[in-house]
C-alpha atoms as a PDB file:
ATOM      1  CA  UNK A   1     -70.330 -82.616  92.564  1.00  0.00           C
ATOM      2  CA  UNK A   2     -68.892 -79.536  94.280  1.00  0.00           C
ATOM      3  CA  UNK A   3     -65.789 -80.802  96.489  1.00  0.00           C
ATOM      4  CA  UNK A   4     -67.268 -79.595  99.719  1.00  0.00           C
ATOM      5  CA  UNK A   5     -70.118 -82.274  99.460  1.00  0.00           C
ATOM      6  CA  UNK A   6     -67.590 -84.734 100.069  1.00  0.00           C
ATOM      7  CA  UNK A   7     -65.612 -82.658 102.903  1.00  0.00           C
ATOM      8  CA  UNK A   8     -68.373 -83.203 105.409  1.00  0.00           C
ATOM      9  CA  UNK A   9     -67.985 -87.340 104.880  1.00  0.00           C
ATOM     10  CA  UNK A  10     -66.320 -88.475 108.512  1.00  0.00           C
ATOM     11  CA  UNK A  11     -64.539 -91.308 108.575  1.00  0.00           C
ATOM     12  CA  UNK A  12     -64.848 -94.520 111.033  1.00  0.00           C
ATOM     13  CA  UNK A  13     -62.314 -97.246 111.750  1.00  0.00           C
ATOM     14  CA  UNK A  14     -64.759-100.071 112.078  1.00  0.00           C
ATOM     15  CA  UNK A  15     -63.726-103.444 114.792  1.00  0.00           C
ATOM     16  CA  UNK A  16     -60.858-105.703 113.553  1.00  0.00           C
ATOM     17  CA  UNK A  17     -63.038-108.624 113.004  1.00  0.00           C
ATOM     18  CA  UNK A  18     -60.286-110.997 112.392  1.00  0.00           C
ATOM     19  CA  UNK A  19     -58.621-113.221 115.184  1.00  0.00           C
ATOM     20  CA  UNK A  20     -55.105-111.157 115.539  1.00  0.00           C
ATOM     21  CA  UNK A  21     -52.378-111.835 118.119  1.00  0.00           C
ATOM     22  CA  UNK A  22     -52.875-108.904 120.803  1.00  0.00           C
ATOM     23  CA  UNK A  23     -50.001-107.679 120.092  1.00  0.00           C
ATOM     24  CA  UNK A  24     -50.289-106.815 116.487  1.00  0.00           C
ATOM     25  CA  UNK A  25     -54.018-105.360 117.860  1.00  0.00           C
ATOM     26  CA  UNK A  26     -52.246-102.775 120.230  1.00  0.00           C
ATOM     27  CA  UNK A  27     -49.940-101.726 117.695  1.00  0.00           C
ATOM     28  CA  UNK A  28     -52.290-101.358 115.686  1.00  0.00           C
ATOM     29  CA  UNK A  29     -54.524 -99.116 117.706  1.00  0.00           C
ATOM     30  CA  UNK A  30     -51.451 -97.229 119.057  1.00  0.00           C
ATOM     31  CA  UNK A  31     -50.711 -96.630 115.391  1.00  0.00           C
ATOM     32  CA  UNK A  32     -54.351 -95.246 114.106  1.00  0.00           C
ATOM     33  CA  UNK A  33     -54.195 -93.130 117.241  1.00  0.00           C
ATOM     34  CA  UNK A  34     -51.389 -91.394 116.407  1.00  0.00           C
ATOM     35  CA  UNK A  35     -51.578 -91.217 112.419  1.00  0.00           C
ATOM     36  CA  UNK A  36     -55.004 -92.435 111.182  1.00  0.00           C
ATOM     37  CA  UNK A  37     -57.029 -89.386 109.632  1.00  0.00           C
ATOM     38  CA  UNK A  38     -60.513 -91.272 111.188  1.00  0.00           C
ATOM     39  CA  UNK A  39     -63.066 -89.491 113.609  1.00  0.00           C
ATOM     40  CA  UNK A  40     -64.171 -92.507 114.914  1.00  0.00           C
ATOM     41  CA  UNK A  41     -62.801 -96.032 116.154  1.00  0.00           C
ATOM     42  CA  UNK A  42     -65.281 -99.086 116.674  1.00  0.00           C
ATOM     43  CA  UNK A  43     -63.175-101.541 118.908  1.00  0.00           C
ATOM     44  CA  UNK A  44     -64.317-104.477 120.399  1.00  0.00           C
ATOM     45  CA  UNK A  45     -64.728-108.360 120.024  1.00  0.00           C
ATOM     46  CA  UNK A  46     -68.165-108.806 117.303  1.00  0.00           C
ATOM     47  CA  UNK A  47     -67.325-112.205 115.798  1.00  0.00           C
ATOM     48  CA  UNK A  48     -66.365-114.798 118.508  1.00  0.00           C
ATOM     49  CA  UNK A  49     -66.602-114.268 122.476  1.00  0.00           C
ATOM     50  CA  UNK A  50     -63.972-116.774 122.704  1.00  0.00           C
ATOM     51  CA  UNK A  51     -61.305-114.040 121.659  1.00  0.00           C
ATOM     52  CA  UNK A  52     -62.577-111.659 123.751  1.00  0.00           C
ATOM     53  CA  UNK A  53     -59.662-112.507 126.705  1.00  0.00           C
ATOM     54  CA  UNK A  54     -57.131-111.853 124.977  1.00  0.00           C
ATOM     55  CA  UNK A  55     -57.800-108.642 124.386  1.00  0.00           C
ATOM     56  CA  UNK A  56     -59.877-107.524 128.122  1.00  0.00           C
ATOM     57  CA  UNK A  57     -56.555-106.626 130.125  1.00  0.00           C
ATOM     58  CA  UNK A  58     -55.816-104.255 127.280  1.00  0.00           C
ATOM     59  CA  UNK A  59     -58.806-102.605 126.100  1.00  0.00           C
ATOM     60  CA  UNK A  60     -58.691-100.001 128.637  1.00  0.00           C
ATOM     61  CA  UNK A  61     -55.179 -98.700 127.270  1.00  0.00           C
ATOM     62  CA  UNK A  62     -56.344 -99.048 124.015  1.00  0.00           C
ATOM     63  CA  UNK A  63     -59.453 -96.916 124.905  1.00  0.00           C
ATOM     64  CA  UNK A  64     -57.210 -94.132 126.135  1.00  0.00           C
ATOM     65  CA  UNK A  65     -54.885 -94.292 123.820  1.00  0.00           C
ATOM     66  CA  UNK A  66     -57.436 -93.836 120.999  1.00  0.00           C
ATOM     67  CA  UNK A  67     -58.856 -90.794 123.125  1.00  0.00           C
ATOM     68  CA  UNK A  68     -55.812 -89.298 123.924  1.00  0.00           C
ATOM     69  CA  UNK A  69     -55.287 -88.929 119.654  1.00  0.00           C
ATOM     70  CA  UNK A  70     -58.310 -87.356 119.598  1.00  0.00           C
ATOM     71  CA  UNK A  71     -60.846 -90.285 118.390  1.00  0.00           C
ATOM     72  CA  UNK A  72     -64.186 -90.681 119.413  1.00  0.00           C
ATOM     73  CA  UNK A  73     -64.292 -94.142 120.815  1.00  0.00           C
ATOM     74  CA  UNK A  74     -67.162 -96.552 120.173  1.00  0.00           C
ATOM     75  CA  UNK A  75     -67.444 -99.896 122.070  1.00  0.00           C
ATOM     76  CA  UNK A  76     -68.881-102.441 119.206  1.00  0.00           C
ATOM     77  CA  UNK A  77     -71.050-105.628 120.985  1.00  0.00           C
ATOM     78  CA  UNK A  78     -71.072-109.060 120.030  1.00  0.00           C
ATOM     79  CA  UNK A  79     -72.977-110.192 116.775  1.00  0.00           C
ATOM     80  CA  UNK A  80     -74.677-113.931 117.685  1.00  0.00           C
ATOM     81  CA  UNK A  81     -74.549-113.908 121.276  1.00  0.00           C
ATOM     82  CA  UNK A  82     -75.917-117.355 122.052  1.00  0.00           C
ATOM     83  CA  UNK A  83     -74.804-118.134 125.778  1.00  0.00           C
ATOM     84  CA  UNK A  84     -75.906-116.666 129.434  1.00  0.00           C
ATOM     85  CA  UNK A  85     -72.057-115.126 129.374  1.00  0.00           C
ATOM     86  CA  UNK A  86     -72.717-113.724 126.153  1.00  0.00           C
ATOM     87  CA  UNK A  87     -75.774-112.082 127.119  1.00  0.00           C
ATOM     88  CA  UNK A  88     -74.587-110.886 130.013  1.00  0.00           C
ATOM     89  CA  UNK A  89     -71.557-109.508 128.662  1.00  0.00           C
ATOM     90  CA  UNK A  90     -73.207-107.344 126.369  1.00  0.00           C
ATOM     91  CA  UNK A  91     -75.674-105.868 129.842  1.00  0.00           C
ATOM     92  CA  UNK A  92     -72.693-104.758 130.968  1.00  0.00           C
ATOM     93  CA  UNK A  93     -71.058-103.257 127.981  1.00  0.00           C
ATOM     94  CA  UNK A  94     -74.116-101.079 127.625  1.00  0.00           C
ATOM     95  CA  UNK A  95     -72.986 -99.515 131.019  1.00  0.00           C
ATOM     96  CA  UNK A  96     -70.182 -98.534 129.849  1.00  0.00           C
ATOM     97  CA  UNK A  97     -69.038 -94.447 129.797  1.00  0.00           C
ATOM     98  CA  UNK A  98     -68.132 -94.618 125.839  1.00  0.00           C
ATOM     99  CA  UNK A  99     -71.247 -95.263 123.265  1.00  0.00           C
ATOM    100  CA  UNK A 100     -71.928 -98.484 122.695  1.00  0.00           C
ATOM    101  CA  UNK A 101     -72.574 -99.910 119.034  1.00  0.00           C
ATOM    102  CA  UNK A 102     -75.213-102.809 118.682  1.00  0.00           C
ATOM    103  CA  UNK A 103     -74.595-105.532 116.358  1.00  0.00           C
ATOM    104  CA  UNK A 104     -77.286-107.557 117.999  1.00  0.00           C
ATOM    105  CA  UNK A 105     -80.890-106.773 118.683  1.00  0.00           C
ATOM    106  CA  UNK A 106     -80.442-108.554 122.012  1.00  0.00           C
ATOM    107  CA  UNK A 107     -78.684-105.226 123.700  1.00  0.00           C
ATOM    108  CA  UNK A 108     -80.805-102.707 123.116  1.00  0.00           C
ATOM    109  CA  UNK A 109     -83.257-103.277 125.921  1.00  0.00           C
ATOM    110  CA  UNK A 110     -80.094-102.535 127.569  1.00  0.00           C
ATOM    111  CA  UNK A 111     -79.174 -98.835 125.409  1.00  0.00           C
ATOM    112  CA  UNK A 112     -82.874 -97.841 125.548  1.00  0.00           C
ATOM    113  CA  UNK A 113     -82.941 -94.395 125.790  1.00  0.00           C
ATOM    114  CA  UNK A 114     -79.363 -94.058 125.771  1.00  0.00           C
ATOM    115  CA  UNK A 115     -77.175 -92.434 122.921  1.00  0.00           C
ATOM    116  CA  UNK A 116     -76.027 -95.353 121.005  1.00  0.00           C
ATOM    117  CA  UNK A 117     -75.016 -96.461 117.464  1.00  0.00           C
ATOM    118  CA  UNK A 118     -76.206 -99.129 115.903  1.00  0.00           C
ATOM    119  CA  UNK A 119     -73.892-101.614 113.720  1.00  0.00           C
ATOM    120  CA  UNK A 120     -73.942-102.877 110.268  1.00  0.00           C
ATOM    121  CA  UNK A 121     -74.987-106.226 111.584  1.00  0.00           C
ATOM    122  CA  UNK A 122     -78.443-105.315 112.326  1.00  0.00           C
ATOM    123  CA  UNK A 123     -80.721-104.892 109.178  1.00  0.00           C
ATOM    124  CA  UNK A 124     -82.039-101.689 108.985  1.00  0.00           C
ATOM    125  CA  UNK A 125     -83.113-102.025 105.362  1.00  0.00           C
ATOM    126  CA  UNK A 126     -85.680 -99.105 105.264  1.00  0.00           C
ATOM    127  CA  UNK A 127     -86.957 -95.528 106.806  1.00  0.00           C
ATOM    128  CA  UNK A 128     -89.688 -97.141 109.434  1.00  0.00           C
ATOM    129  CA  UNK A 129     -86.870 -99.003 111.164  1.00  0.00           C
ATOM    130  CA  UNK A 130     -84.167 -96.394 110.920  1.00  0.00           C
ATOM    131  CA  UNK A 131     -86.750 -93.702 112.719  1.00  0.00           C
ATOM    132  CA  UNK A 132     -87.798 -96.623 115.096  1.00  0.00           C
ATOM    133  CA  UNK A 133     -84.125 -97.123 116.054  1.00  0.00           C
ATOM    134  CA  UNK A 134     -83.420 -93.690 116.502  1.00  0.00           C
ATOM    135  CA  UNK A 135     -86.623 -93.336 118.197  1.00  0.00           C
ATOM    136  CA  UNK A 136     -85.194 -95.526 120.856  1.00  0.00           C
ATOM    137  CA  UNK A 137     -81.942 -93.645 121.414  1.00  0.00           C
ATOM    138  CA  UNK A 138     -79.749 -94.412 118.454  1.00  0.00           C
ATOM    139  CA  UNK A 139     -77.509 -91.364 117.505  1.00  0.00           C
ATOM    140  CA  UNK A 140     -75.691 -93.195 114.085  1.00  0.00           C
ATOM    141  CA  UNK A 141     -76.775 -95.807 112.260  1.00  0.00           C
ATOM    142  CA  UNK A 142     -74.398 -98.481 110.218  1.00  0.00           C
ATOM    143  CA  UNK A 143     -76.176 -99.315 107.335  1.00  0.00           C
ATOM    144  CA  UNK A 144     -76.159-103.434 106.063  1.00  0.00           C
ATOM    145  CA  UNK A 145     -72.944-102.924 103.438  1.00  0.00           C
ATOM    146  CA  UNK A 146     -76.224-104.893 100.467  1.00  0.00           C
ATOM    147  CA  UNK A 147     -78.026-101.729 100.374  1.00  0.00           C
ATOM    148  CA  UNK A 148     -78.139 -99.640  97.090  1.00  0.00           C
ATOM    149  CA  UNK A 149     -77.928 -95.921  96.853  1.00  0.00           C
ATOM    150  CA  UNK A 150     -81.198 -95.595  96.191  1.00  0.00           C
ATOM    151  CA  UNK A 151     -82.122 -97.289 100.250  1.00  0.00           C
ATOM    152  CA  UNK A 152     -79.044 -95.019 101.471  1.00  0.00           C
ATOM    153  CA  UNK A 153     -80.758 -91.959 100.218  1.00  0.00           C
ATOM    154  CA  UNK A 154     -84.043 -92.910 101.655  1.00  0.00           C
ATOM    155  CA  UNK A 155     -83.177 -94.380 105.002  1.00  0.00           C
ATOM    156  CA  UNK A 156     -80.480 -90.909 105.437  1.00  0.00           C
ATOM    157  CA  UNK A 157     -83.547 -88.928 104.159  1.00  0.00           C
ATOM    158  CA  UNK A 158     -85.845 -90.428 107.568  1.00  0.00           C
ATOM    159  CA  UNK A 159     -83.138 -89.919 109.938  1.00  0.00           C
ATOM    160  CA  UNK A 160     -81.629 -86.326 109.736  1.00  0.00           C
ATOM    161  CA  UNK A 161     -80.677 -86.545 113.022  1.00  0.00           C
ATOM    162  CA  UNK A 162     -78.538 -89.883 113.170  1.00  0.00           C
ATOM    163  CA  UNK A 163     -75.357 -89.826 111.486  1.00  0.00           C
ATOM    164  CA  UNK A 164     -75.672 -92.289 108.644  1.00  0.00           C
ATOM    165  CA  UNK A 165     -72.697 -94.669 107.439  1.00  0.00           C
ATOM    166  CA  UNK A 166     -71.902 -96.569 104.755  1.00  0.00           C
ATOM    167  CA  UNK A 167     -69.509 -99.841 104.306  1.00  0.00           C
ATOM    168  CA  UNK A 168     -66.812 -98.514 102.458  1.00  0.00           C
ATOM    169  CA  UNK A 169     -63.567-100.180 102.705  1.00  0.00           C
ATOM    170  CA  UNK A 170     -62.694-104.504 103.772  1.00  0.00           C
ATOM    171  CA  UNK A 171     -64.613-107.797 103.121  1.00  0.00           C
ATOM    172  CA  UNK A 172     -68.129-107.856 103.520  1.00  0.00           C
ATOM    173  CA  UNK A 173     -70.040-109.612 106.519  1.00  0.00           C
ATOM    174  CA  UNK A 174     -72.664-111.717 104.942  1.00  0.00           C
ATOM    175  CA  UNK A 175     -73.547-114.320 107.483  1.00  0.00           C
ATOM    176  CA  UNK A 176     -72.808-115.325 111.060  1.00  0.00           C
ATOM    177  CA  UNK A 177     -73.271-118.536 112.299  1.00  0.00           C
ATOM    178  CA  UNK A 178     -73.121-120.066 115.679  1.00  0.00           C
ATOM    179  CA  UNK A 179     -71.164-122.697 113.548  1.00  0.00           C
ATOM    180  CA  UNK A 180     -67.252-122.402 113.838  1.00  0.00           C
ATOM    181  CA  UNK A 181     -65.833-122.885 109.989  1.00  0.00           C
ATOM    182  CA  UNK A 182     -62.561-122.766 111.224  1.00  0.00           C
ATOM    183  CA  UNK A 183     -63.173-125.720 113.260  1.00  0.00           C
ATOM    184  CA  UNK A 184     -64.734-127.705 111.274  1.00  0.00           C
ATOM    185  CA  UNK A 185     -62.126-127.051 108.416  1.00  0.00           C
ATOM    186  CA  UNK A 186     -59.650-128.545 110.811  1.00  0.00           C
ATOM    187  CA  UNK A 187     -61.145-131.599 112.141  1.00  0.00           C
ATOM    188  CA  UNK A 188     -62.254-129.706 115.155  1.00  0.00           C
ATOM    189  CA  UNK A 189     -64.809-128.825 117.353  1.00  0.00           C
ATOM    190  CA  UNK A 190     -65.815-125.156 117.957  1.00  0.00           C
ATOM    191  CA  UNK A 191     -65.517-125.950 121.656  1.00  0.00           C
ATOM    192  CA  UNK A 192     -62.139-127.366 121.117  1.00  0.00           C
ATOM    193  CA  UNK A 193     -61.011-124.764 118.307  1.00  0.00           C
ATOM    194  CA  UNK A 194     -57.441-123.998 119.527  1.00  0.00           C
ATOM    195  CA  UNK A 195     -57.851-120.863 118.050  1.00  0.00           C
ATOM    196  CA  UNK A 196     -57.613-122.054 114.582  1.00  0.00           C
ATOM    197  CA  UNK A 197     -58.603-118.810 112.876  1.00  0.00           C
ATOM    198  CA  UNK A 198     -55.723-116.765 113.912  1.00  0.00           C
ATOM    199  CA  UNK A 199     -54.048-118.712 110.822  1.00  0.00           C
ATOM    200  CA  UNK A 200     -55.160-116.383 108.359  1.00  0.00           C
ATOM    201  CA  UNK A 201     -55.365-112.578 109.908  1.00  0.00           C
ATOM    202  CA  UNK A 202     -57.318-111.367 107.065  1.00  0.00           C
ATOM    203  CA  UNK A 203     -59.935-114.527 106.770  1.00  0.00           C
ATOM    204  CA  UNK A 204     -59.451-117.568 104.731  1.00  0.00           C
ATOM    205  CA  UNK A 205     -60.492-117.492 101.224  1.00  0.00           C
ATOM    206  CA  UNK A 206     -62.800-120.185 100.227  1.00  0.00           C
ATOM    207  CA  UNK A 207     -63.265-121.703  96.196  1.00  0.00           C
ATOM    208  CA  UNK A 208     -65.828-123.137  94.800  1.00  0.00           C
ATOM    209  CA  UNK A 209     -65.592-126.948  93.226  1.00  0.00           C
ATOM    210  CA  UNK A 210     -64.508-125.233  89.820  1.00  0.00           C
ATOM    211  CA  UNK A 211     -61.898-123.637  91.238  1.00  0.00           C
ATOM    212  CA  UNK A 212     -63.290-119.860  91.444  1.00  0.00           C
ATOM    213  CA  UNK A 213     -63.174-117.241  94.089  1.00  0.00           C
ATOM    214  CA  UNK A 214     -66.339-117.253  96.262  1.00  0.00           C
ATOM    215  CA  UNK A 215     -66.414-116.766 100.115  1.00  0.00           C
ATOM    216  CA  UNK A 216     -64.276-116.355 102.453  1.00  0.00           C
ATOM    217  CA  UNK A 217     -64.366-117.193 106.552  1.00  0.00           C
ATOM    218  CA  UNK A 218     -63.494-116.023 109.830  1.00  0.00           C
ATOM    219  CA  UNK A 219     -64.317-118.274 112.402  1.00  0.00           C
ATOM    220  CA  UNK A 220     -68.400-118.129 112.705  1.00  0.00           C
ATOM    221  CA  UNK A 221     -68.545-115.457 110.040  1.00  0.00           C
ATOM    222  CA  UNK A 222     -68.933-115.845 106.531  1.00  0.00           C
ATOM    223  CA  UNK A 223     -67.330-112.545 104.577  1.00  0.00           C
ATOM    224  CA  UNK A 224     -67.011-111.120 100.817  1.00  0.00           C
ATOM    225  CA  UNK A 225     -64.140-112.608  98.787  1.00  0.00           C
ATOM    226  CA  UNK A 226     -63.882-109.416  97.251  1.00  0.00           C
ATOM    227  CA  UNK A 227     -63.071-106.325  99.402  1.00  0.00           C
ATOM    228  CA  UNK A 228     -65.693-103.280  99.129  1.00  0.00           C
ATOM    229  CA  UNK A 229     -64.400-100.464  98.249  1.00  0.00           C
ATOM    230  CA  UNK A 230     -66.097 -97.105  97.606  1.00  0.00           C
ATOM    231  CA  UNK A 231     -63.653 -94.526  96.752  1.00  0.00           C
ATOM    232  CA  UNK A 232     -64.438 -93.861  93.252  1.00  0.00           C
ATOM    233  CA  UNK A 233     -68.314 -93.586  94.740  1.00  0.00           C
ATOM    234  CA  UNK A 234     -67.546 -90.629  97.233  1.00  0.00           C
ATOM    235  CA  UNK A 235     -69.776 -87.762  95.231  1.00  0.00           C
ATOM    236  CA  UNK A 236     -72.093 -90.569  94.608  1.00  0.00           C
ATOM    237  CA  UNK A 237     -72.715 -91.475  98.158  1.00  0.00           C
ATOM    238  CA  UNK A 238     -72.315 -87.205  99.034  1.00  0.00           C
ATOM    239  CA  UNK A 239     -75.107 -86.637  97.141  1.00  0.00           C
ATOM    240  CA  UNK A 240     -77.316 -89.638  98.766  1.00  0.00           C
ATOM    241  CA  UNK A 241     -76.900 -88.194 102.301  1.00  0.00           C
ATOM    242  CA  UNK A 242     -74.123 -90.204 103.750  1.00  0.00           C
ATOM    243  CA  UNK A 243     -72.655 -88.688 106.369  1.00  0.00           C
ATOM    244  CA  UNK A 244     -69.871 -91.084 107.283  1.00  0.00           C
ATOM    245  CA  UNK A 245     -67.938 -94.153 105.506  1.00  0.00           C
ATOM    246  CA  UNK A 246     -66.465 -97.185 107.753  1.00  0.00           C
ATOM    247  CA  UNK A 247     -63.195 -98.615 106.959  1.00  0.00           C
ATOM    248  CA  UNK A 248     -62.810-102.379 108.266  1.00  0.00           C
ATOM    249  CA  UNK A 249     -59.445-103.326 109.176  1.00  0.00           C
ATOM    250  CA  UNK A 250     -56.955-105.574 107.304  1.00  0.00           C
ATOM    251  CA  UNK A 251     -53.490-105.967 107.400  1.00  0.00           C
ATOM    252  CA  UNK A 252     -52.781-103.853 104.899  1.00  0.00           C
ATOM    253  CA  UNK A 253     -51.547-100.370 105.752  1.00  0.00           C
ATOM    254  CA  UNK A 254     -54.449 -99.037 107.435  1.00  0.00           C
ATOM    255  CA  UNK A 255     -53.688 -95.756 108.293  1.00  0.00           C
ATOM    256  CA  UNK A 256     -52.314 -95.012 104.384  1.00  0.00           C
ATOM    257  CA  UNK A 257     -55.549 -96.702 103.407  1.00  0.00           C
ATOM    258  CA  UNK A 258     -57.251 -93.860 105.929  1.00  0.00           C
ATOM    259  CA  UNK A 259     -55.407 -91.349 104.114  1.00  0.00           C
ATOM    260  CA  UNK A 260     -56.172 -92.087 100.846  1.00  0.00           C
ATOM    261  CA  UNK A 261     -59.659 -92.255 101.736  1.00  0.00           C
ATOM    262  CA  UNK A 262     -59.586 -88.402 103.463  1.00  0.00           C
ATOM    263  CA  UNK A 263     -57.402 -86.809 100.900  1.00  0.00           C
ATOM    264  CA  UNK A 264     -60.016 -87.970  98.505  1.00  0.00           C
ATOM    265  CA  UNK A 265     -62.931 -86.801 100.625  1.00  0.00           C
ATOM    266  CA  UNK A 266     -60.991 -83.454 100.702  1.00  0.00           C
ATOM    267  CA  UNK A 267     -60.950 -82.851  97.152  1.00  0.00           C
ATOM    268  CA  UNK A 268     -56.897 -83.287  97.575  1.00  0.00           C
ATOM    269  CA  UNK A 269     -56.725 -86.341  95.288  1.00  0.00           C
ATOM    270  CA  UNK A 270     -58.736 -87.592  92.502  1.00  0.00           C
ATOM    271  CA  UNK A 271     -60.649 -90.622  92.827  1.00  0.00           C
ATOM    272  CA  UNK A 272     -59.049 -92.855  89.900  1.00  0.00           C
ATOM    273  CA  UNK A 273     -55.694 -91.813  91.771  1.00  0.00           C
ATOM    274  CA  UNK A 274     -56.697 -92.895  94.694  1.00  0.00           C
ATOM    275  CA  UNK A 275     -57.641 -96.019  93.242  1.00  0.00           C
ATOM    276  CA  UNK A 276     -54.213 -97.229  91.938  1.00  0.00           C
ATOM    277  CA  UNK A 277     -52.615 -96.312  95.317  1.00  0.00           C
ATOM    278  CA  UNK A 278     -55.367 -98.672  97.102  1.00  0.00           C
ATOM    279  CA  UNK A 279     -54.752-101.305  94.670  1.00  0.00           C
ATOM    280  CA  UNK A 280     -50.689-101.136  95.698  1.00  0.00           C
ATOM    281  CA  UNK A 281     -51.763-101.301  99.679  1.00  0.00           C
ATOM    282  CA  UNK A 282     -53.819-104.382  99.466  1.00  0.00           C
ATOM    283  CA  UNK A 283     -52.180-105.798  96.035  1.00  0.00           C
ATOM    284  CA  UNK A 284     -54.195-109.275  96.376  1.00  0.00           C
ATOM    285  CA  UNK A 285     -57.474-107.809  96.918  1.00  0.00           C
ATOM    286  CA  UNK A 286     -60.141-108.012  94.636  1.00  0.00           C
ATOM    287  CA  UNK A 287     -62.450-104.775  94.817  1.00  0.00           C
ATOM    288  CA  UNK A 288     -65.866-104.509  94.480  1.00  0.00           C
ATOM    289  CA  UNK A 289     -68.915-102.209  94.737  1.00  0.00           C
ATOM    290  CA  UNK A 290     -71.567-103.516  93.116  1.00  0.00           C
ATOM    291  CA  UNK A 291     -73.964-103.221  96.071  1.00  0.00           C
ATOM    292  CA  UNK A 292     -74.084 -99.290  95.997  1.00  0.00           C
ATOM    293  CA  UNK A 293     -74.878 -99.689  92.181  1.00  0.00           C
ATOM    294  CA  UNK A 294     -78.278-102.021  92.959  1.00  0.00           C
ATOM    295  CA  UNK A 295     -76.204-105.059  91.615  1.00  0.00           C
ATOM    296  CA  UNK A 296     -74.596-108.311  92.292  1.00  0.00           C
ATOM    297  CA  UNK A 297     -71.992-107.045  95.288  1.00  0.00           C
ATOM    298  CA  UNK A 298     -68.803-108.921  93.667  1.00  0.00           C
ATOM    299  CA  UNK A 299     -68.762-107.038  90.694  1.00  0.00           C
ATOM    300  CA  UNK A 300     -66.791-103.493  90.235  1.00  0.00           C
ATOM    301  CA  UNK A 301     -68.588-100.602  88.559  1.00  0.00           C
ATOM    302  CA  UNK A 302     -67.449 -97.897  87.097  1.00  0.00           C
ATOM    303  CA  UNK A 303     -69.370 -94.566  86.998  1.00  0.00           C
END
């Protein structure tokens, strides 16, 4: 592949899904605003409404902050919503003057007709959906992180005129429950959590009886063990119409794992070099890509 199909890739900084102190989430933003290589930057709460006040007396500063580096800033909505709050929440988020991103079907009564993107969390798993969606308003469409090349290409094919993105980088959503795992994995109740989950800022891993890596948990959400990551699938995913890649944040060095990701895009670095400098920023991660390759999503393919 010529290196200018991969030039045109943009990249996104999806939500931090994990449960961090709001502290370490402002530096963080302030930091991708000012050195992260990314065109676009999902923020909001998706996993847990609980968490959600920790973070509302800052958002705004975070919001300007992100615009003020030049980032296109996306509002991301709740994925279960289950309560009147919840619902209610999300009617007012889709008033809001930045795009909104819908990771539950519930809001987009509320974005019809409006620009709006629609997250990884909904399943758009083929073309009559995507043009439906887009139909209705939707300008870019985050496709489920299970879907082979051969459903990218397709589902980009329908939808010329919606930007297209592709899981790229981070742990895997799989499920979402209404269920707190946390909780539960603590003697408590999810009403009575104490915040359990913001022990372990990048999920807890979770073995099977015999010992082997298989899950791991955030709260309500059930993610990947492994961590998805598509670098060495850039022409691959050029050539299938993807227009943009989303990069989910860890706490790993984000904005080097950014940069890594663009240089490569740019045709500055090679992909297997790229590799070995990922697998020194998250040295405990396990990578995977087997989705993209129409197989089981743990495993790592090559070529």
């Amino acid at each position: 592949m010529a290196m200018s199909d991969t030039r045109n890739i943009s990249l996104t900084l999806g939500p931090v899904l994990f449960n961090w102190p709001v502290e370490r989430w402002c530096d963080f933003y302030a930091r991708v605003a000012d050195e992260a290589p990314v065109d676009t930057v999902c923020v909001g709460e998706v996993v847990c409404s609980k968490r959600q006040p920790f973070f509302s007396d800052v958002l705004p500063d975070v919001i300007e902050r992100l615009e003020r580096g030049g980032k296109t800033v996306i509002l991301s909505s709740l994925a279960l919503p289950t309560l009147q709050r919840e619902l209610r929440y999300g009617e007012t988020l889709a008033e809001a003057s930045q795009m909104v991103e819908a990771n539950d079907i519930s809001i987009l009564p509320h974005l019809l007709d409006r620009p709006h993107a629609i997250g990884p969390l909904i399943n758009v798993y083929n073309e009559a959906a995507a043009r439906f969606l887009v139909d209705r308003g939707a300008r870019r469409i985050a496709l489920p992180p299970e879907l082979p090349t051969a459903s990218i290409a397709a589902i980009a094919a329908a939808v010329p005129q919606a930007v297209v993105e592709v899981w790229g980088f981070g742990r895997v959503p799989l499920a979402i429950s209404a269920r707190c795992y946390h909780a539960r994995l603590h003697g408590r109740t999810k009403d009575s959590c104490q915040f359990v989950c913001e022990k372990d800022l990048d999920g807890l891993s979770v073995d099977t009886l015999d010992g082997e890596n298989f899950l791991a948990i955030n709260g309500v959400q059930t993610l990947s063990q492994s961590y998805c990551n598509l670098i060495i699938d850039v022409p691959l995913l050029a050539e299938h119409g993807v227009d943009a890649l989303r990069l989910s944040p860890h706490t790993c060095d984000m904005v080097a794992v950014s940069k890594t990701f663009r240089d490569t895009l740019d045709g500055a670095r090679e992909p297997a070099h790229a590799m070995r400098i990922l697998r020194s920023l998250a040295p405990e991660a396990v990578f995977s890509n087997g989705f993209v390759h129409a197989t089981n999503g743990a495993l790592y393919v090559i070529g």
